[in-house]
Protein backbone atom coordinates (compact mmCIF):
# COMPACT_ATOMS: atom_id res chain seq x y z
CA UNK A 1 0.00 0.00 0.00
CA UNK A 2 1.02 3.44 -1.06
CA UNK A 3 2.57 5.53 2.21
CA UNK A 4 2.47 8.97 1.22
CA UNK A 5 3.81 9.84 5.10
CA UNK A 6 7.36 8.35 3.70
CA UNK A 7 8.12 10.41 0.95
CA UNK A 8 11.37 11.43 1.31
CA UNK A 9 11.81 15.43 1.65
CA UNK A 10 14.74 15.21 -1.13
CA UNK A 11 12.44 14.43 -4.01
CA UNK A 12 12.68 16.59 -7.15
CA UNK A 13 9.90 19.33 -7.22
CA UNK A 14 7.13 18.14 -10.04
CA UNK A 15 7.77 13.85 -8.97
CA UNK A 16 4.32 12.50 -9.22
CA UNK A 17 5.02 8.58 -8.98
CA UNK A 18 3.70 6.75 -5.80
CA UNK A 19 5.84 6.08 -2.88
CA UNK A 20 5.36 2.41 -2.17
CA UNK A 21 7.32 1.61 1.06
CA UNK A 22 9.42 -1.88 0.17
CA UNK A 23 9.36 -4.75 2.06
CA UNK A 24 13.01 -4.64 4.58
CA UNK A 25 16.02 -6.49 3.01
CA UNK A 26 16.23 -10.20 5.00
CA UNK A 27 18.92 -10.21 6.67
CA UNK A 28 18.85 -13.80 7.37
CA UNK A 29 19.07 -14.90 3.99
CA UNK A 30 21.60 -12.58 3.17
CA UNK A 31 24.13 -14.50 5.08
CA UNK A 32 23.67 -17.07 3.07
CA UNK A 33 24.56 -15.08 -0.13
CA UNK A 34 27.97 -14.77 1.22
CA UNK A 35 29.50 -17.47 -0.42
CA UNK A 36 27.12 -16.86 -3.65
CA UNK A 37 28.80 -13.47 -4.32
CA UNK A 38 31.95 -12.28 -3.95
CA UNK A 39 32.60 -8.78 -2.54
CA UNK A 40 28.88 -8.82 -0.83
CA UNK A 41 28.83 -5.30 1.35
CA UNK A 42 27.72 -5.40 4.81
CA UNK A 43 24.78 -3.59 4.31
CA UNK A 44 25.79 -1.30 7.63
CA UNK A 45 29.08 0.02 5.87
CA UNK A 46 29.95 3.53 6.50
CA UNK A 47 31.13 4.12 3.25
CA UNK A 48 29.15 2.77 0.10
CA UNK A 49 28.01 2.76 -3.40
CA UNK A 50 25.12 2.42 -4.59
CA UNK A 51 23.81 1.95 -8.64
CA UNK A 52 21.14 3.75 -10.34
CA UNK A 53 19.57 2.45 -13.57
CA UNK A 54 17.09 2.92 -16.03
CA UNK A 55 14.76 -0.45 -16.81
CA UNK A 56 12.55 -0.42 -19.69
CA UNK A 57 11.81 -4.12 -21.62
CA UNK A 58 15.12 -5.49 -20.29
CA UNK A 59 13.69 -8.14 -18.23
CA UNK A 60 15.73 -11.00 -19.87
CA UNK A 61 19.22 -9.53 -18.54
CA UNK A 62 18.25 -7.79 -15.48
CA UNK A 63 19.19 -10.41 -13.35
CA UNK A 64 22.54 -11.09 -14.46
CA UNK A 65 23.05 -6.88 -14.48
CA UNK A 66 22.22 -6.93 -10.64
CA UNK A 67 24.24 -10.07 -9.98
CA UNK A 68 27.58 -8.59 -12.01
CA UNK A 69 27.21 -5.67 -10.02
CA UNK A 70 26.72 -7.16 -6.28
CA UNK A 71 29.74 -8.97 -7.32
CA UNK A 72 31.65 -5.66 -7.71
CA UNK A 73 30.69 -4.76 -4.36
CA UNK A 74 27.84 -2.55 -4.88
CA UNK A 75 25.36 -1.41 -1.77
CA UNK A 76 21.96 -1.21 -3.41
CA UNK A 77 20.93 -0.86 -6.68
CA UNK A 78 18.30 1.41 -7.70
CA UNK A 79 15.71 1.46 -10.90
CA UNK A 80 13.76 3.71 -12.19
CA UNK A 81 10.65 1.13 -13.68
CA UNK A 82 9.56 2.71 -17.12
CA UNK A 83 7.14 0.21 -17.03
CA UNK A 84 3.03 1.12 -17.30
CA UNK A 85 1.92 -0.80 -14.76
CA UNK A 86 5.32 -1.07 -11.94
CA UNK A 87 6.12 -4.43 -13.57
CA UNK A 88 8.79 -4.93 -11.64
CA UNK A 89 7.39 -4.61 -7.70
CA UNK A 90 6.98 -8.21 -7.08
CA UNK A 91 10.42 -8.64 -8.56
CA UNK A 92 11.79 -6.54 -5.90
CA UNK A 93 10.17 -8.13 -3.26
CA UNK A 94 11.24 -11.14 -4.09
CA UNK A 95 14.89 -10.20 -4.13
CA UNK A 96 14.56 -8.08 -1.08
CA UNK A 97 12.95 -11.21 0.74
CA UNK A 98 16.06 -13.12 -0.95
CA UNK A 99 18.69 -10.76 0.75
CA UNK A 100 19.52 -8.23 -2.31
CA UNK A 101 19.25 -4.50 -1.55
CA UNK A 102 17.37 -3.72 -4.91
CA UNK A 103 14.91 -0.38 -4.90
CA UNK A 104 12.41 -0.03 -8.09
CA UNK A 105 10.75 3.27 -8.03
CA UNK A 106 8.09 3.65 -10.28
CA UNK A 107 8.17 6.06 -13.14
CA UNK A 108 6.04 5.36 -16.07
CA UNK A 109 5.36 7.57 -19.21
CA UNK A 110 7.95 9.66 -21.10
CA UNK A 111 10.47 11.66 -19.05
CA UNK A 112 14.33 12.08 -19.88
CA UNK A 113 16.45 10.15 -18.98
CA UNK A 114 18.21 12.28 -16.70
CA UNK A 115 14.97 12.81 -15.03
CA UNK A 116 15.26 9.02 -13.96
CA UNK A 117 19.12 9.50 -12.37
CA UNK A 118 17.50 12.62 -10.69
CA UNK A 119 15.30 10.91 -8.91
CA UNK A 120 17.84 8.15 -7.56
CA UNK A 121 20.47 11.16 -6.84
CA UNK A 122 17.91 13.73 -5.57
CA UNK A 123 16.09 11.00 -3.11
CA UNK A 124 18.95 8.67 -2.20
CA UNK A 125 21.74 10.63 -1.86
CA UNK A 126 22.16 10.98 1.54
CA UNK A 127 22.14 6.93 2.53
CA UNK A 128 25.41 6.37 0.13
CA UNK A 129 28.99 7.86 -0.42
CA UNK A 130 28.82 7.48 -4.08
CA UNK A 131 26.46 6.72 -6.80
CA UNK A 132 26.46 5.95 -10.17
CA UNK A 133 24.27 6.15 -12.99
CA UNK A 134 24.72 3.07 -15.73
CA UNK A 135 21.61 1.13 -17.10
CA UNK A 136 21.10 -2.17 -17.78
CA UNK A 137 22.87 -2.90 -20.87
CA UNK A 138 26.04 -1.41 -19.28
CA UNK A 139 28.69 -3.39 -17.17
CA UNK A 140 31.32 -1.79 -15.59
CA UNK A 141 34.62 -4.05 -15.68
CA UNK A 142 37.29 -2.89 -13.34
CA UNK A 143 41.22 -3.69 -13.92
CA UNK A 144 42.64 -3.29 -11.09
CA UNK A 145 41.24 -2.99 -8.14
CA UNK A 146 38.82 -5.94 -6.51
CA UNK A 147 35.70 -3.78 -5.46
CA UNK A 148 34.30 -0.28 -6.26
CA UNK A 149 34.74 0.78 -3.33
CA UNK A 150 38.61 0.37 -3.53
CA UNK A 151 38.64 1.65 -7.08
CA UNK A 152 36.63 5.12 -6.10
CA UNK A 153 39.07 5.25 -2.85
CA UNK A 154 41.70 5.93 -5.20
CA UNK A 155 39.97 8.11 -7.99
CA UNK A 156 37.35 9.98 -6.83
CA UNK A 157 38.04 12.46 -3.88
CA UNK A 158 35.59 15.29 -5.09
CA UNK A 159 32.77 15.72 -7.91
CA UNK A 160 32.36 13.48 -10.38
CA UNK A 161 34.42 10.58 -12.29
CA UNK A 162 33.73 9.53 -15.94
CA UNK A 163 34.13 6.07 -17.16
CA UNK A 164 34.92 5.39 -20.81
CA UNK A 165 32.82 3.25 -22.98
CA UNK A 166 33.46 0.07 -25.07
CA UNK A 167 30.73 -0.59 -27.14
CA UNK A 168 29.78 -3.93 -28.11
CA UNK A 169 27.91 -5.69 -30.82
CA UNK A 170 26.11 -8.46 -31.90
CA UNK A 171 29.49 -10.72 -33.38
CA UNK A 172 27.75 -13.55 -34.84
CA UNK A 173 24.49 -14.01 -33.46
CA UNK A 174 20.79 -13.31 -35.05
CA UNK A 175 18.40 -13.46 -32.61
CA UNK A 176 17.55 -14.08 -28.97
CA UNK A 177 18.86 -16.91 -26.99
CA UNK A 178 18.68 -17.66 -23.25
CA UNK A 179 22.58 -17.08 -22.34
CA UNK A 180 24.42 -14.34 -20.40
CA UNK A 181 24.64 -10.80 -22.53
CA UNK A 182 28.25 -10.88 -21.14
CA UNK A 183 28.62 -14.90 -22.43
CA UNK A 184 27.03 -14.17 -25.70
CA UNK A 185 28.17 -10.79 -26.56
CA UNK A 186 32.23 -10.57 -27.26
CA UNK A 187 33.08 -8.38 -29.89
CA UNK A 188 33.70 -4.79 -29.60
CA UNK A 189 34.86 -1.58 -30.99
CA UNK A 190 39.11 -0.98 -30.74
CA UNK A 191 41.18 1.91 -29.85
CA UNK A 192 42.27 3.64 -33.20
CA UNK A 193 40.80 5.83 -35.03
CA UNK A 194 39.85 3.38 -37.68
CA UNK A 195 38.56 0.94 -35.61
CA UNK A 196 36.04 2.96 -33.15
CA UNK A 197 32.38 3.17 -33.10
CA UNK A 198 30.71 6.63 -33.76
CA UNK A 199 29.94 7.22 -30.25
CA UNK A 200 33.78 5.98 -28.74
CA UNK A 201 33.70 8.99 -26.55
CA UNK A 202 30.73 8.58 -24.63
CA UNK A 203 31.22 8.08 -20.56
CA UNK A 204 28.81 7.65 -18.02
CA UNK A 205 29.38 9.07 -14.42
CA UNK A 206 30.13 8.02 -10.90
CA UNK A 207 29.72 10.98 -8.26
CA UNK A 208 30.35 11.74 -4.98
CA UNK A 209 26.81 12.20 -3.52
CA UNK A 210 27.59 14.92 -1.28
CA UNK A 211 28.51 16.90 -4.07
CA UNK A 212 25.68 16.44 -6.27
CA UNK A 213 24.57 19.66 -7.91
CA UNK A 214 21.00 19.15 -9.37
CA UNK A 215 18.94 18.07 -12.41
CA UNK A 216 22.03 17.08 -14.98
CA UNK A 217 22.29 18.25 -18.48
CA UNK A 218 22.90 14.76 -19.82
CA UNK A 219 22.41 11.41 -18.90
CA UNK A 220 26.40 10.67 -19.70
CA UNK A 221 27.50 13.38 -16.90
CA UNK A 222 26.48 14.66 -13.86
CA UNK A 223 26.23 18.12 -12.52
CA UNK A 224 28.41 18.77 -9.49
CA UNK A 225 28.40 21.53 -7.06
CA UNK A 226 32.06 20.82 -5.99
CA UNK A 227 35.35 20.06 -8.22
CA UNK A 228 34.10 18.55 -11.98
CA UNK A 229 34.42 15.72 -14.24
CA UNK A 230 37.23 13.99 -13.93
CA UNK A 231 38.77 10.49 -15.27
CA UNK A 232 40.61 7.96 -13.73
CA UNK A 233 44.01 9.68 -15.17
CA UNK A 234 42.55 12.88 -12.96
CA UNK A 235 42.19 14.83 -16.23
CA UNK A 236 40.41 14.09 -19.15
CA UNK A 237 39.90 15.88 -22.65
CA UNK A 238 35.98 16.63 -22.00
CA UNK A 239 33.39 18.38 -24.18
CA UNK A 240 31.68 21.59 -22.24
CA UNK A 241 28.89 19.21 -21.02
CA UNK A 242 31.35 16.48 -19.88
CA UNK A 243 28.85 13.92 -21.93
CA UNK A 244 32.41 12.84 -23.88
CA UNK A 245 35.93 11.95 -22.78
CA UNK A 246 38.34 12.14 -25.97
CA UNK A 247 41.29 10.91 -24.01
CA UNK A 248 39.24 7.67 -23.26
CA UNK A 249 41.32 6.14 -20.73
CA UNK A 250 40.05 2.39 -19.81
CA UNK A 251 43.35 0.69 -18.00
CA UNK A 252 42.02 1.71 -14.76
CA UNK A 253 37.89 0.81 -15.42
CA UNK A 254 35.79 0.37 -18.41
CA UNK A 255 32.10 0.25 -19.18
CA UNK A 256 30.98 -2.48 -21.47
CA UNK A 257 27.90 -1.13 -23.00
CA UNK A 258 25.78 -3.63 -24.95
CA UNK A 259 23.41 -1.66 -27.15
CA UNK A 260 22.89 -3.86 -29.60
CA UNK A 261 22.59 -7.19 -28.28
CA UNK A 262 21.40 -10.00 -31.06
CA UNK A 263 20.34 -8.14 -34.64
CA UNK A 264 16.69 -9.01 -34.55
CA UNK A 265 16.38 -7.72 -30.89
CA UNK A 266 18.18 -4.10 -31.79
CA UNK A 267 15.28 -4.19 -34.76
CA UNK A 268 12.95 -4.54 -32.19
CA UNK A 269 14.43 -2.07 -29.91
CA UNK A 270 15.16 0.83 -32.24
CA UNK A 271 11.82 0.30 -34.82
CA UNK A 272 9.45 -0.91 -32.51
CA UNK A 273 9.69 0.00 -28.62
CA UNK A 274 10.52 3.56 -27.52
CA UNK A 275 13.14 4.88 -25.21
CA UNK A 276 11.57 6.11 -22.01
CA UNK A 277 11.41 10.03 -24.01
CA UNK A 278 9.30 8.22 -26.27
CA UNK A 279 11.30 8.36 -29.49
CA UNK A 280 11.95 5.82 -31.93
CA UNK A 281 15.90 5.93 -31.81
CA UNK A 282 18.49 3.96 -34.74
CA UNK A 283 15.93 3.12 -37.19
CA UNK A 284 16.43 4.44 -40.75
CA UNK A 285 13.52 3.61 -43.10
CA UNK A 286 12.23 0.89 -40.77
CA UNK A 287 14.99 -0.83 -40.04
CA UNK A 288 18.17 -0.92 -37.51
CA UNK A 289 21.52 -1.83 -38.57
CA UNK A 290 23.30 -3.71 -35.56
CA UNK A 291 26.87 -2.94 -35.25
CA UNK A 292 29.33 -6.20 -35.27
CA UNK A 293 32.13 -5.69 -33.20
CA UNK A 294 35.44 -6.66 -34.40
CA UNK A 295 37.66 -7.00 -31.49
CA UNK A 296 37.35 -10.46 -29.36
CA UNK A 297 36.58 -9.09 -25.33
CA UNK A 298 34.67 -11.65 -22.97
CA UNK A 299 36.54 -10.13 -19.60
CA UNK A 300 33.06 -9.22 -18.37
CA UNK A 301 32.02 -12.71 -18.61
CA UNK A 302 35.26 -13.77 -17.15
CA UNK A 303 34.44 -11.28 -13.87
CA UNK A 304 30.76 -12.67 -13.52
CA UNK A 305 32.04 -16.37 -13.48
CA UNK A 306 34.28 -15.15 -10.69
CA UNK A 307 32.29 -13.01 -9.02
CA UNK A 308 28.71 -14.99 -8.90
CA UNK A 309 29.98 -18.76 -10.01
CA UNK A 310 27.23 -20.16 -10.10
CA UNK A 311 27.23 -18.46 -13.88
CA UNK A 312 30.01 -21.02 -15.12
CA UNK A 313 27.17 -23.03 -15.84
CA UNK A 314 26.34 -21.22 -18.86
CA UNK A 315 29.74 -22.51 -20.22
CA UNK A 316 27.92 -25.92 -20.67
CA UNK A 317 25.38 -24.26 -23.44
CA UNK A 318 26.38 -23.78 -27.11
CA UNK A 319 24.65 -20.72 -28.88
CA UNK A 320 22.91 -21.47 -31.80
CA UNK A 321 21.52 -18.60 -32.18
């Protein structure tokens, strides 16, 4: 049942989705997950990070998106549900009742995007040390450094750090199968100029939460009210929005985004469903051209098998598809 007593005084001015109190994380079963995931926070930490995506139609690899990232020693995960009807409630209470600290908030119709990491930032902000904004078809591999918490220890003392893309595409697959997107998914764009995808530049943002600095200008960067964006060099060759990092540095951490997935599901994505502004997005005459990937990458499917194991499984299936 809705409990409109709860709202929390830091949501953004015009937010007109229902507060629906979630059921408390079990801490019993939690202690079981302990030797399920590696890196599994205490959920009393002083210091912690939590995640903040957008879900819309990404059922199929939402699971393994939550798992990765537990593994990396996220706090709790937060998502904005695009869906019409809060699709994904029971799933949270199911995972909450399992031991997970997962959040959906409920925001259906067409908003920006940034509107979605607003909401996270503006409501959650003070219960975390940092927070970062990556949706579900972006994993963030790290390269050297076990947790995120270690990694942002070392890189992010003020403001805001950006994380390069790699973006990856469908290899050889057509269509949909059952598998891992990390498993299935290995080929990617390179470093030189002739071997980049148009949009090589593009980082997404982790922040320190205490200096958050309001409704952000794009979903790729945040808007800080102390120090700026920043990479994991301490520079970075930014455009005036910080959206894109030229010097694309990814020795230290690296998002994998999968945008494309299988060709006949980024057909489906681009021509047929909308993004949550409600725009068809990629599709040229009717139909979406999937990018291929040249460059042979599975080290995000190498981190989940160490990280969650119970994934190696999935070595045992061939993909057909």
């Amino acid at each position: 049942k809705a409990d409109q007593s709860k709202n929390s005084d830091n949501r953004p001015s015009g937010s007109i989705y229902q507060y629906i109190s979630p059921p408390p994380v079990n801490l019993d079963a939690r202690v079981g997950l302990q030797g399920k995931i590696r890196n599994l926070v205490d959920l009393h930490n002083a210091t912690s990070t939590a995640l903040c995506g957008i879900v819309k139609d990404s059922e199929p690899y939402l699971d393994e998106w939550v798992d990765y990232h537990f593994g990396l020693g996220f706090h709790t995960i937060y998502l904005i549900d695009n869906s019409k009807d809060h699709e994904l409630l029971t799933w949270q209470d199911k995972r909450r009742k399992a031991g997970y600290s997962v959040r959906v908030m409920p925001k259906p119709g067409s908003h920006r995007q940034m509107y979605g990491y607003h909401m996270c930032a503006a409501e959650h902000k003070d219960e975390h040390t940092y927070m970062a904004f990556m949706d579900v078809d972006e994993f963030l591999v790290l390269k050297r450094h076990e947790t995120i918490d270690q990694m942002l220890a070392d890189h992010l003392q003020e403001g805001s750090l950006a994380i390069s893309w790699y973006v990856f595409g469908s290899g050889k697959t057509a269509t949909y199968a059952p598998l891992p997107v990390t498993k299935r998914f290995t080929f990617r764009d390179g470093v030189e100029k002739h071997d980049r995808h148009k949009a090589w530049a593009n980082v997404k943002s982790i922040m320190k939460t205490s200096d958050y600095g309001g409704y952000p200008q794009s979903p790729h960067s945040m808007k800080t009210k102390r120090g700026t964006w920043k990479d994991t060099t301490g520079g970075g060759s930014f455009d005036k929005i910080g959206a894109e990092n030229y010097a694309r540095p990814t020795d230290v951490a690296v998002i994998h985004h999968y945008k494309y997935l299988s060709p006949k599901e980024f057909q489906w994505k681009s021509c047929i469903r909308q993004t949550v502004d409600a725009k068809l997005k990629d599709c040229v005459g009717g139909k979406a051209t999937a990018y291929q990937g040249r460059v042979p990458d599975d080290s995000a499917w190498q981190l989940l098998k160490k990280n969650v194991p119970r994934y190696a499984m999935f070595d045992e299936f061939e993909d057909f598809l």
